[in-house]
N, C-alpha and C. Protein backbone atom coordinates (compact mmCIF):
# COMPACT_ATOMS: atom_id res chain seq x y z
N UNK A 1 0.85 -1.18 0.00
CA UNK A 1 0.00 0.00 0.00
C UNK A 1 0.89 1.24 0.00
N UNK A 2 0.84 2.18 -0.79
CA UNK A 2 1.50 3.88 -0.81
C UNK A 2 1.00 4.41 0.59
N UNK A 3 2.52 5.07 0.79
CA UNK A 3 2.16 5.81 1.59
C UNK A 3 1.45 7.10 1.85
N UNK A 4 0.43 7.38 2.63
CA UNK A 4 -0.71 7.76 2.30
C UNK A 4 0.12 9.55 2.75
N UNK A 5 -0.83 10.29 2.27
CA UNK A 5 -0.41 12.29 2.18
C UNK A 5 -0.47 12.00 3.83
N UNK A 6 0.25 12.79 4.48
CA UNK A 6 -0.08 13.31 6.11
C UNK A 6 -0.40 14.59 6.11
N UNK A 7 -0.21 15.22 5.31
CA UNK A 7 -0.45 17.00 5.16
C UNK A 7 -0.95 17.34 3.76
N UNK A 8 -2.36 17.05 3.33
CA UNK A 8 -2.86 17.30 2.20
C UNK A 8 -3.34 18.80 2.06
N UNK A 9 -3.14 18.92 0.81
CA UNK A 9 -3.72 20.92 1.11
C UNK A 9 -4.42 21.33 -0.12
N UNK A 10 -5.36 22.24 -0.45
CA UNK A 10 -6.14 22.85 -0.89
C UNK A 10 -6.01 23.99 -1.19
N UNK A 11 -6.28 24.00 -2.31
CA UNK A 11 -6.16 26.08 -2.89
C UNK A 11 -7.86 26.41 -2.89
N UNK A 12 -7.97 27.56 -1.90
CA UNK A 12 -9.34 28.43 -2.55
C UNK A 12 -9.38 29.76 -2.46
N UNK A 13 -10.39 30.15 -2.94
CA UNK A 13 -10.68 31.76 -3.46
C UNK A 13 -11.28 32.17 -2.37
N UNK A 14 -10.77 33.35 -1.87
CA UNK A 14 -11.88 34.41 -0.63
C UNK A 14 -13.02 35.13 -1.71
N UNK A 15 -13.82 34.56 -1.16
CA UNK A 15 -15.80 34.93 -1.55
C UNK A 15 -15.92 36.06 -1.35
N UNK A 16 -16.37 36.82 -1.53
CA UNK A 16 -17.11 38.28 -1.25
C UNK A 16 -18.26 37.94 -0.04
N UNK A 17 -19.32 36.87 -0.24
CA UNK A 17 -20.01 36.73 0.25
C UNK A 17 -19.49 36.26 1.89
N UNK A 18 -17.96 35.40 2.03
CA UNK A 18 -17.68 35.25 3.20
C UNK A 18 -16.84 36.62 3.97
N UNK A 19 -16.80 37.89 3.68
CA UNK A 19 -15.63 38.95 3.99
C UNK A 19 -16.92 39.72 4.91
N UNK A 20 -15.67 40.51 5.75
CA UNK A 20 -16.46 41.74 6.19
C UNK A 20 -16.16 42.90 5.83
N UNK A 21 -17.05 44.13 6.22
CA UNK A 21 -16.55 45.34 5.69
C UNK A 21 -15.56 45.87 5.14
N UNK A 22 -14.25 45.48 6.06
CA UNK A 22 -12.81 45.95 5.46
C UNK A 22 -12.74 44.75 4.26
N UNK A 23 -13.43 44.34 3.19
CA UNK A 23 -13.06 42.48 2.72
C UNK A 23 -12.17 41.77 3.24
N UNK A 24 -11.99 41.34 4.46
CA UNK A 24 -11.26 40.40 4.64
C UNK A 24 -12.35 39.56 5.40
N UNK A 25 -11.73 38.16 5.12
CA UNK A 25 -12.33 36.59 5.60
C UNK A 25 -12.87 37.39 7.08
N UNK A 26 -14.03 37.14 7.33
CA UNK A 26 -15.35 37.10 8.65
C UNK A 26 -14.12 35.84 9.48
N UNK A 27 -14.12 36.48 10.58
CA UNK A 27 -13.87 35.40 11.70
C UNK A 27 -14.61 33.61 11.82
N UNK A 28 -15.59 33.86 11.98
CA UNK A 28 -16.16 32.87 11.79
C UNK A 28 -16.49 32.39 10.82
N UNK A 29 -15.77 32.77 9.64
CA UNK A 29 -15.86 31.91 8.24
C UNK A 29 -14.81 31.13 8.17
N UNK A 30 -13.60 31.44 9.26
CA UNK A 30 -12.59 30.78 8.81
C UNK A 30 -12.77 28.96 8.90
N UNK A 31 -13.63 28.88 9.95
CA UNK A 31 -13.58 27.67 10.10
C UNK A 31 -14.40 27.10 9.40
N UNK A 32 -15.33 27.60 8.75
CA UNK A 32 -15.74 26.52 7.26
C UNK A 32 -14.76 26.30 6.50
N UNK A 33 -13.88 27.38 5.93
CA UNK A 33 -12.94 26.91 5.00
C UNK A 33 -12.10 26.11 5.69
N UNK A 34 -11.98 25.75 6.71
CA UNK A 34 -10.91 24.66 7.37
C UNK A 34 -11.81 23.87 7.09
N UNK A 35 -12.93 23.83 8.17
CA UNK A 35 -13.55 22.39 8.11
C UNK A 35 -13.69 21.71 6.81
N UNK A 36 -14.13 22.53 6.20
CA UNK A 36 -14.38 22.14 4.06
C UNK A 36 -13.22 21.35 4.02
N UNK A 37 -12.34 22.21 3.71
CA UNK A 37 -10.74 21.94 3.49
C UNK A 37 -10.68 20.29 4.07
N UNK A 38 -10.89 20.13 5.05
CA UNK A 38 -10.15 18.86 5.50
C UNK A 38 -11.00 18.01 5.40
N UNK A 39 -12.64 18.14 5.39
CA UNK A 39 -13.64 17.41 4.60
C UNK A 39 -13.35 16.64 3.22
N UNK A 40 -12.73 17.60 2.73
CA UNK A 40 -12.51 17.55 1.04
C UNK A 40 -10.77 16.84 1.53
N UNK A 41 -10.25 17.08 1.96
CA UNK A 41 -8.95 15.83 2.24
C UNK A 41 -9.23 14.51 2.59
N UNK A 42 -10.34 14.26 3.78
CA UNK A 42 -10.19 12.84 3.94
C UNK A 42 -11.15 12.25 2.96
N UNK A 43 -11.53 13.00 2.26
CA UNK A 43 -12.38 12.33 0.73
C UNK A 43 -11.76 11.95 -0.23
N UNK A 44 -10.75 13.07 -0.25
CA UNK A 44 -9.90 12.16 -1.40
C UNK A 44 -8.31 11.75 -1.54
N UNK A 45 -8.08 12.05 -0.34
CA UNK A 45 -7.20 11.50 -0.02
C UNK A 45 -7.17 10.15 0.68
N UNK A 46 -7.78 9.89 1.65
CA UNK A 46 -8.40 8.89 2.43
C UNK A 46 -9.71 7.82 2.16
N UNK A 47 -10.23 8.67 0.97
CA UNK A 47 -11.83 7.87 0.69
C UNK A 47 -12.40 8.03 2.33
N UNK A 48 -12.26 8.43 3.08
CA UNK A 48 -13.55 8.39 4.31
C UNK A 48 -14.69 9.28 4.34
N UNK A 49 -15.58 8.97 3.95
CA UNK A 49 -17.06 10.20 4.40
C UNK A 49 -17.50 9.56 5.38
N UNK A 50 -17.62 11.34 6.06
CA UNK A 50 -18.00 11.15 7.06
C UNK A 50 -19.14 10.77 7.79
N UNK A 51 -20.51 11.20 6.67
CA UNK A 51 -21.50 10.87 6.73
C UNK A 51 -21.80 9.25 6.85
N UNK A 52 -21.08 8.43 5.76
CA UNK A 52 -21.24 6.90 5.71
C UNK A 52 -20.66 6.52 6.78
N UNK A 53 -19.28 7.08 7.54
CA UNK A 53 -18.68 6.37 8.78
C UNK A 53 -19.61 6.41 10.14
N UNK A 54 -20.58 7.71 10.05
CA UNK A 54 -21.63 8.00 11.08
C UNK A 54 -22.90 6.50 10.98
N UNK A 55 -23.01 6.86 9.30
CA UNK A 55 -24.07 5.09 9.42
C UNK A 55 -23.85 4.22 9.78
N UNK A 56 -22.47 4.07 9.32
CA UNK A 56 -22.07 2.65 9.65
C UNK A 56 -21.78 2.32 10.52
N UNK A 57 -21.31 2.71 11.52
CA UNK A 57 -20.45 2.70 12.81
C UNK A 57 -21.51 3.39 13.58
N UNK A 58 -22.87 4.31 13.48
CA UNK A 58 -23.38 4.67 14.66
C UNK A 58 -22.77 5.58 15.53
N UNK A 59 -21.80 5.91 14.97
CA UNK A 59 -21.02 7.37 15.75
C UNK A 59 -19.72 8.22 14.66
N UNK A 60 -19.24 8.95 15.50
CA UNK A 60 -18.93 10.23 15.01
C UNK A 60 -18.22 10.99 15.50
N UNK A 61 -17.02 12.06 14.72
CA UNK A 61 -16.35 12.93 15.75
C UNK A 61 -17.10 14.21 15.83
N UNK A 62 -16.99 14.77 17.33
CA UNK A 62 -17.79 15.92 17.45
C UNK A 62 -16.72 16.99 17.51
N UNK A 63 -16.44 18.09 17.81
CA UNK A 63 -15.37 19.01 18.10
C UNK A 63 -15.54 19.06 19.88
N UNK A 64 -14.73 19.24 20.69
CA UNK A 64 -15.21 20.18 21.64
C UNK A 64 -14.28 20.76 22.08
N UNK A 65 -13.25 21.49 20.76
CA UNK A 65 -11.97 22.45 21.57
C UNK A 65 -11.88 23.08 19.84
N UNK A 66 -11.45 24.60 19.89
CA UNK A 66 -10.83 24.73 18.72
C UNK A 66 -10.09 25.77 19.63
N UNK A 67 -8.72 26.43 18.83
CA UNK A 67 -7.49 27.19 19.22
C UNK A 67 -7.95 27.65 17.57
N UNK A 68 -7.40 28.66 18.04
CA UNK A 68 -7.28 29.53 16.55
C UNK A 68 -6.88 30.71 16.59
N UNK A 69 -5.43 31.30 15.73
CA UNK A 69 -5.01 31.89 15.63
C UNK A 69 -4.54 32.98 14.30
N UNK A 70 -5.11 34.38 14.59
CA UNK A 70 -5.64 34.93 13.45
C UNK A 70 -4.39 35.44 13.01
N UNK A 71 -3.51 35.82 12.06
CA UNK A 71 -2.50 36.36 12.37
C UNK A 71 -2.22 37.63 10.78
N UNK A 72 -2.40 37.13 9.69
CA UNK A 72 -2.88 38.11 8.57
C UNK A 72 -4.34 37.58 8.10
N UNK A 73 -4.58 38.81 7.57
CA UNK A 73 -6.09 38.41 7.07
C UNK A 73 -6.01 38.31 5.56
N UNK A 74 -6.97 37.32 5.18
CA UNK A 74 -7.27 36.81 4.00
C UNK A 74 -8.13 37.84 3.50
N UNK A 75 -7.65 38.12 2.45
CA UNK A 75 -8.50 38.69 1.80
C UNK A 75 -9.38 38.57 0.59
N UNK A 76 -10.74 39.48 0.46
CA UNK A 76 -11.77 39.32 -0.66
C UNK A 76 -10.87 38.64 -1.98
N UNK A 77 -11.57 37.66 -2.99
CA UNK A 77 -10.72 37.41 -3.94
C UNK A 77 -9.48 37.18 -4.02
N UNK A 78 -8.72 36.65 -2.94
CA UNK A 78 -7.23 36.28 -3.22
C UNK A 78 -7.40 34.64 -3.10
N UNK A 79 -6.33 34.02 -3.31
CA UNK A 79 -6.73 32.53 -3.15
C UNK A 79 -5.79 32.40 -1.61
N UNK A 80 -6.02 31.17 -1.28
CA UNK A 80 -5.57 30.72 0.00
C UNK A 80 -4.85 29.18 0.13
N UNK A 81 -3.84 29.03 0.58
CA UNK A 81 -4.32 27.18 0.68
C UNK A 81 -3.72 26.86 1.69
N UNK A 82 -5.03 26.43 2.09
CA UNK A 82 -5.19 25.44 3.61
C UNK A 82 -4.65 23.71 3.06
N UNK A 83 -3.97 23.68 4.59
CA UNK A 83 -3.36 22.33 4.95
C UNK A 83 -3.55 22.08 6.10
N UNK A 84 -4.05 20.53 6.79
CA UNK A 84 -4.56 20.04 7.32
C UNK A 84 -3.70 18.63 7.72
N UNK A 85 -4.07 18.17 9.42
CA UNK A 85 -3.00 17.22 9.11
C UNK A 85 -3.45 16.58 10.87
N UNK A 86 -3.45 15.72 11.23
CA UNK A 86 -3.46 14.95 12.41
C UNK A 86 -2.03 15.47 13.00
N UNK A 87 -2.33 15.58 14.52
CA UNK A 87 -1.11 15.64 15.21
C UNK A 87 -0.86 14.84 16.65
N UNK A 88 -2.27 14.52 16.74
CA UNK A 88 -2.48 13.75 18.24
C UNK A 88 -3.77 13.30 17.58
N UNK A 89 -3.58 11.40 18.61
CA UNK A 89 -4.74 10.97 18.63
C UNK A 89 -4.66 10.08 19.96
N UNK A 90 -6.01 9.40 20.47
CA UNK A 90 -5.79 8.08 21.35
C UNK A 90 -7.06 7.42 21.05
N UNK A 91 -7.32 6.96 21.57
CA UNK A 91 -8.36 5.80 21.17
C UNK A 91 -9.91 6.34 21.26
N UNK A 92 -10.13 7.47 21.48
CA UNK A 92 -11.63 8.12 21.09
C UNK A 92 -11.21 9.21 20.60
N UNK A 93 -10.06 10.34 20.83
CA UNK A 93 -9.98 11.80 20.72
C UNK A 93 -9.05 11.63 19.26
N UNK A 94 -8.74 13.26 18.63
CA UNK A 94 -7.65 13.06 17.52
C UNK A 94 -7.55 14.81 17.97
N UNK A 95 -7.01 15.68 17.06
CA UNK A 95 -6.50 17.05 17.17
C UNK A 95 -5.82 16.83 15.94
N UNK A 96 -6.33 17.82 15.13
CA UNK A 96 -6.33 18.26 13.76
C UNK A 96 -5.76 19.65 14.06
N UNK A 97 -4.67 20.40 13.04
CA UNK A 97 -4.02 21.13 12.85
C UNK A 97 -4.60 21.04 11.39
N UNK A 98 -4.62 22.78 11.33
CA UNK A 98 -5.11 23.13 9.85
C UNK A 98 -4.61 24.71 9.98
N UNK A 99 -3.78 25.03 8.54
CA UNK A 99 -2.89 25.68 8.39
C UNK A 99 -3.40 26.94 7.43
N UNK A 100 -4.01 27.93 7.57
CA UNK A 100 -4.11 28.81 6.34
C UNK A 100 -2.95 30.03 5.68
N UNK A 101 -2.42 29.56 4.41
CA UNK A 101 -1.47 30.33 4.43
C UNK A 101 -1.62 31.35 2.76
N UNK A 102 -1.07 32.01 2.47
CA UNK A 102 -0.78 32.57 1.49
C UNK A 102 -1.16 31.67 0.26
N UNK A 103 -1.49 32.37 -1.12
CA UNK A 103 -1.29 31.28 -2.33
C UNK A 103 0.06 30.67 -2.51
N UNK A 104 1.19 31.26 -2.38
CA UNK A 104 2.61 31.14 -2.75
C UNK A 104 3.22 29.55 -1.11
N UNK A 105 2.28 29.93 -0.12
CA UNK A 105 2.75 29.08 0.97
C UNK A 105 3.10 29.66 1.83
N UNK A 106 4.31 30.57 1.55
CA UNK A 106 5.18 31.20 2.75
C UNK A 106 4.63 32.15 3.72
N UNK A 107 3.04 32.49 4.11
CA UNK A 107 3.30 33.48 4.72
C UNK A 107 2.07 32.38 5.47
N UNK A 108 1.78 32.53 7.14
CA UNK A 108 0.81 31.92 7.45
C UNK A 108 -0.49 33.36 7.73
N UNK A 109 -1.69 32.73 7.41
CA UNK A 109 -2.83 33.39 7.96
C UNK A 109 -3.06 33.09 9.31
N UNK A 110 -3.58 32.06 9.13
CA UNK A 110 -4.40 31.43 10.36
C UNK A 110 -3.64 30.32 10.71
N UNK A 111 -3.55 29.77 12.34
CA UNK A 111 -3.36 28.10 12.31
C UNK A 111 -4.77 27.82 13.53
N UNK A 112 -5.38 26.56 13.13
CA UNK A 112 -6.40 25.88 13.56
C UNK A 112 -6.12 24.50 14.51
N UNK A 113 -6.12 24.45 16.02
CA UNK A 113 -6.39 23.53 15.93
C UNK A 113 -7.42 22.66 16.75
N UNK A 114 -8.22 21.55 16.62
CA UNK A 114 -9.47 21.37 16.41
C UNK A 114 -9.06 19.70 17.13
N UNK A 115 -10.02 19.93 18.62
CA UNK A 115 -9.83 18.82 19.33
C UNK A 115 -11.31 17.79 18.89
N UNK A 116 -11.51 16.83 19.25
CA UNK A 116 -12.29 15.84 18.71
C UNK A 116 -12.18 14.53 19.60
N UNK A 117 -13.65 14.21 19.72
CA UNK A 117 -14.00 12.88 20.14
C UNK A 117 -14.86 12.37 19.90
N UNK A 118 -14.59 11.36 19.30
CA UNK A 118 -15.57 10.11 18.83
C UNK A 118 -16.71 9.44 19.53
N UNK A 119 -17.87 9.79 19.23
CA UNK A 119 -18.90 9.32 20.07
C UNK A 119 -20.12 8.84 19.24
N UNK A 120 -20.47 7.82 20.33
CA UNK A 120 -21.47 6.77 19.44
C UNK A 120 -22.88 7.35 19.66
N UNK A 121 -23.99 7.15 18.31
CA UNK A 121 -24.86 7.77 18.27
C UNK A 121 -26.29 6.82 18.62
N UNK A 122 -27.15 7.76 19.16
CA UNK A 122 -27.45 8.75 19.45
C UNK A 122 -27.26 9.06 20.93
N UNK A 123 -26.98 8.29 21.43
CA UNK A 123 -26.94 8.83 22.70
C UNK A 123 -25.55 9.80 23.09
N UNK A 124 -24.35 10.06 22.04
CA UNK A 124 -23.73 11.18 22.26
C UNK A 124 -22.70 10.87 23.63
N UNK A 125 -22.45 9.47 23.48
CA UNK A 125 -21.51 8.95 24.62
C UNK A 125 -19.65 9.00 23.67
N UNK A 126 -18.91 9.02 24.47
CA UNK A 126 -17.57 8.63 24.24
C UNK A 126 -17.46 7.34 23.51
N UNK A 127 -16.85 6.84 22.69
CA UNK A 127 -16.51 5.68 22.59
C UNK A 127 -15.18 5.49 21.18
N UNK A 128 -15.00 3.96 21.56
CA UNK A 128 -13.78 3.79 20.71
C UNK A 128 -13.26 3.99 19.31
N UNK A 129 -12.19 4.34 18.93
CA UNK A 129 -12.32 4.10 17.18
C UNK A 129 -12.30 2.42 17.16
N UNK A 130 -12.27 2.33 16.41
CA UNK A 130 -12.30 0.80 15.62
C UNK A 130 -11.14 0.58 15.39
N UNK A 131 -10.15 -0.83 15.11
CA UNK A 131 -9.15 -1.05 15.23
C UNK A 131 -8.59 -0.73 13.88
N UNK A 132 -9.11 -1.19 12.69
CA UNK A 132 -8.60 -0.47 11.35
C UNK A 132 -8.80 1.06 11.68
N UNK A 133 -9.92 1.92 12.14
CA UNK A 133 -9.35 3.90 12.41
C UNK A 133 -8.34 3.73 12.96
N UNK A 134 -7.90 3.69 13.97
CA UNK A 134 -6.88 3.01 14.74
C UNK A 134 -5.50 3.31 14.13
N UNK A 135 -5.62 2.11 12.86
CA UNK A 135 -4.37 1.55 11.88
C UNK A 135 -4.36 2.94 11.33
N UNK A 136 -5.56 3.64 11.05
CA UNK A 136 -5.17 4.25 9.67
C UNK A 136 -4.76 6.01 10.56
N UNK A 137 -5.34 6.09 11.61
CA UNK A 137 -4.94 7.49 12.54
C UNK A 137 -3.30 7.40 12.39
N UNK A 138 -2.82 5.91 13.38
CA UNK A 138 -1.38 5.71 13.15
C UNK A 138 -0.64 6.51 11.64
N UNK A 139 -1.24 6.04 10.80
CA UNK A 139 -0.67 6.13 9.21
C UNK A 139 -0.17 7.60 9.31
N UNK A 140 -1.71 8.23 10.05
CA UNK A 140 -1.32 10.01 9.22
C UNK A 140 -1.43 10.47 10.17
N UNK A 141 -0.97 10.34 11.26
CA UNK A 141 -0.53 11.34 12.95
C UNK A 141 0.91 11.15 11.85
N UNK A 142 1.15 12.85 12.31
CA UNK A 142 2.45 13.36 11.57
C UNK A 142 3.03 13.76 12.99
N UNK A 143 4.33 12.98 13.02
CA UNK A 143 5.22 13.05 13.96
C UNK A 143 5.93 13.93 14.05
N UNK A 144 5.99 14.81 13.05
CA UNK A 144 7.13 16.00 13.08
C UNK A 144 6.50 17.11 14.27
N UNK A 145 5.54 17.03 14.45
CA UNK A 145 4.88 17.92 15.26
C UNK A 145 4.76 17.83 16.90
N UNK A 146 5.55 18.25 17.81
CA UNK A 146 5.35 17.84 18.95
C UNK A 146 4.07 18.70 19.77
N UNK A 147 2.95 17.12 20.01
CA UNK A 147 1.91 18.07 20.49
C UNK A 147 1.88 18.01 21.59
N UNK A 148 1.63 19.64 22.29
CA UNK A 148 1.08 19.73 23.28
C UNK A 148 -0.17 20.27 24.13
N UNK A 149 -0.69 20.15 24.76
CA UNK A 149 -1.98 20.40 24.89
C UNK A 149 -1.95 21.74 25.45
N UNK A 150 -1.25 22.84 25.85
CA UNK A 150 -0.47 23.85 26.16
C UNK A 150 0.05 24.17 25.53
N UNK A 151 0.75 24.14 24.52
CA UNK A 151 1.80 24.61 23.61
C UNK A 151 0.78 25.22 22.21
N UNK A 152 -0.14 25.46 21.93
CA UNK A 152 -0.67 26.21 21.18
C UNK A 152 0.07 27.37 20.36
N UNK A 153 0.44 28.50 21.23
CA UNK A 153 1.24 29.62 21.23
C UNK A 153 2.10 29.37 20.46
N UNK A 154 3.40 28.21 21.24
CA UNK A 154 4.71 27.66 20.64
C UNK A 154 4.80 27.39 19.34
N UNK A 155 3.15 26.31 18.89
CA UNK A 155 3.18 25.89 17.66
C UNK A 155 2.92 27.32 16.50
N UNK A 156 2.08 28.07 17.00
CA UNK A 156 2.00 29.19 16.13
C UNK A 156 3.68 29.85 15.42
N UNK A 157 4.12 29.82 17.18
CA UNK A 157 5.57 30.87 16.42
C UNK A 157 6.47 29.76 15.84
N UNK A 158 6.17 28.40 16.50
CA UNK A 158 7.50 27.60 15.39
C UNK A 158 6.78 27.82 13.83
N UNK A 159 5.76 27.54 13.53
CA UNK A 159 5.22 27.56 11.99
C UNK A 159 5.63 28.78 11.32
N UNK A 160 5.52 30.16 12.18
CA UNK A 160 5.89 31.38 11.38
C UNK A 160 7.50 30.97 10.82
N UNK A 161 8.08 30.61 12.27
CA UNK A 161 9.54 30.87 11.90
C UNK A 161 10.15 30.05 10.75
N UNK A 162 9.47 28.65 10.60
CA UNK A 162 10.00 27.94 9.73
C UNK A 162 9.71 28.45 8.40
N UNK A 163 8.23 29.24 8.29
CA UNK A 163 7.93 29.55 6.76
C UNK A 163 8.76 30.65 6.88
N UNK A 164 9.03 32.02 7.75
CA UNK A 164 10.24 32.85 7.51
C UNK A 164 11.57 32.66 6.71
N UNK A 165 12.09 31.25 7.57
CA UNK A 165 13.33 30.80 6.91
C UNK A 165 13.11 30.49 5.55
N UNK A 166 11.80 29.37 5.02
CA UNK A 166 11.92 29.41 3.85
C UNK A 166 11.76 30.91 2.99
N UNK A 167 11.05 32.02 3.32
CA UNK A 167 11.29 32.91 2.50
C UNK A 167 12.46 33.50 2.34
N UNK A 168 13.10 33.30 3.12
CA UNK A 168 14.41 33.91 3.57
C UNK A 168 15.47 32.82 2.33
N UNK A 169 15.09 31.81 2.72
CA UNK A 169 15.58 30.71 1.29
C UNK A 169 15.49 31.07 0.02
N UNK A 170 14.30 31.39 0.11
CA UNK A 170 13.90 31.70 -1.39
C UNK A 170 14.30 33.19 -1.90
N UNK A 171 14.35 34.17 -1.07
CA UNK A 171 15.20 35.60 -1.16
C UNK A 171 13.92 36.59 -1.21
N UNK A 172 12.80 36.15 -0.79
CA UNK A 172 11.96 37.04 -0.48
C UNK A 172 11.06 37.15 1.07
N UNK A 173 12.15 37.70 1.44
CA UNK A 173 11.93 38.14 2.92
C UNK A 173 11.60 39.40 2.99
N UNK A 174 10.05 39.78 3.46
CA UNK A 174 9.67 41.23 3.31
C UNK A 174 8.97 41.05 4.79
């Protein structure tokens, strides 16, 4: 079996319809375009919908933490591309990191990240992944990332600094 993307990413356009006055991305739009974003990753990257994993299995991840950090704003009509990526999981919870950055890459917008637990329906209890989720969480928890459940902050400024250096690589450091 190929080894599967751990950090799949997405290019999209800022809407008019999602901006506010000054056009830049509405606060609370950001997290559709994440959530979308990583919707549209484990679809085709992963084949998982989420909807069929809810039938089949009788449960589901809910959110009940997001961190989010605003840092340039997206603006009306520019494109964007979000990246998305597991960084922690255990046997009901996971924490998704989702990245909004520039079209070019190097500059970050936003970073997202989005705690989760798996719970069986309807009664909205805790419960286990399944031993193949399990296999396949293993696959794409990206290790480069040391998570901490506190370290929020940290992860923000390591991400700036590393895309810094690459601009700084590339000779456009502004």
């Amino acid at each position: 079996m190929p080894k599967l993307i751990q950090t799949p990413e997405t290019t999209y356009r800022v809407h008019f319809q999602d901006c506010d006055m000054l056009g830049h991305l509405n606060n609370a739009r950001y997290f559709d375009y994440f959530l979308n974003a990583r919707e549209d990753h484990t679809t085709e990257h992963y084949q998982l919908n989420m909807g069929e994993i809810a039938r089949e299995q009788k449960a589901g991840w809910v959110i009940t933490k997001h961190h989010i950090s605003y840092l340039k704003p997206a603006r009306q009509g520019a494109r964007v591309r979000i990246l998305s990526q597991l960084i922690h999981f255990d046997n009901s919870n996971l924490v998704l990191e989702m990245q909004m950055r520039s079209d070019d890459g190097l500059r970050l917008l936003a970073l997202l990240w989005s705690e989760m637990t798996f719970v069986s329906m309807p009664a909205g209890t805790r419960t286990d992944h399944s031993n193949a989720m399990m296999d396949l969480l293993e696959q794409l928890d990206v290790d480069a990332v040391n998570y901490d459940p506190d370290g929020f902050d940290e992860r923000v400024k390591e991400v700036r600094q590393q895309l810094k250096k690459q601009r700084r690589n590339a000779g456009s450091d502004e």
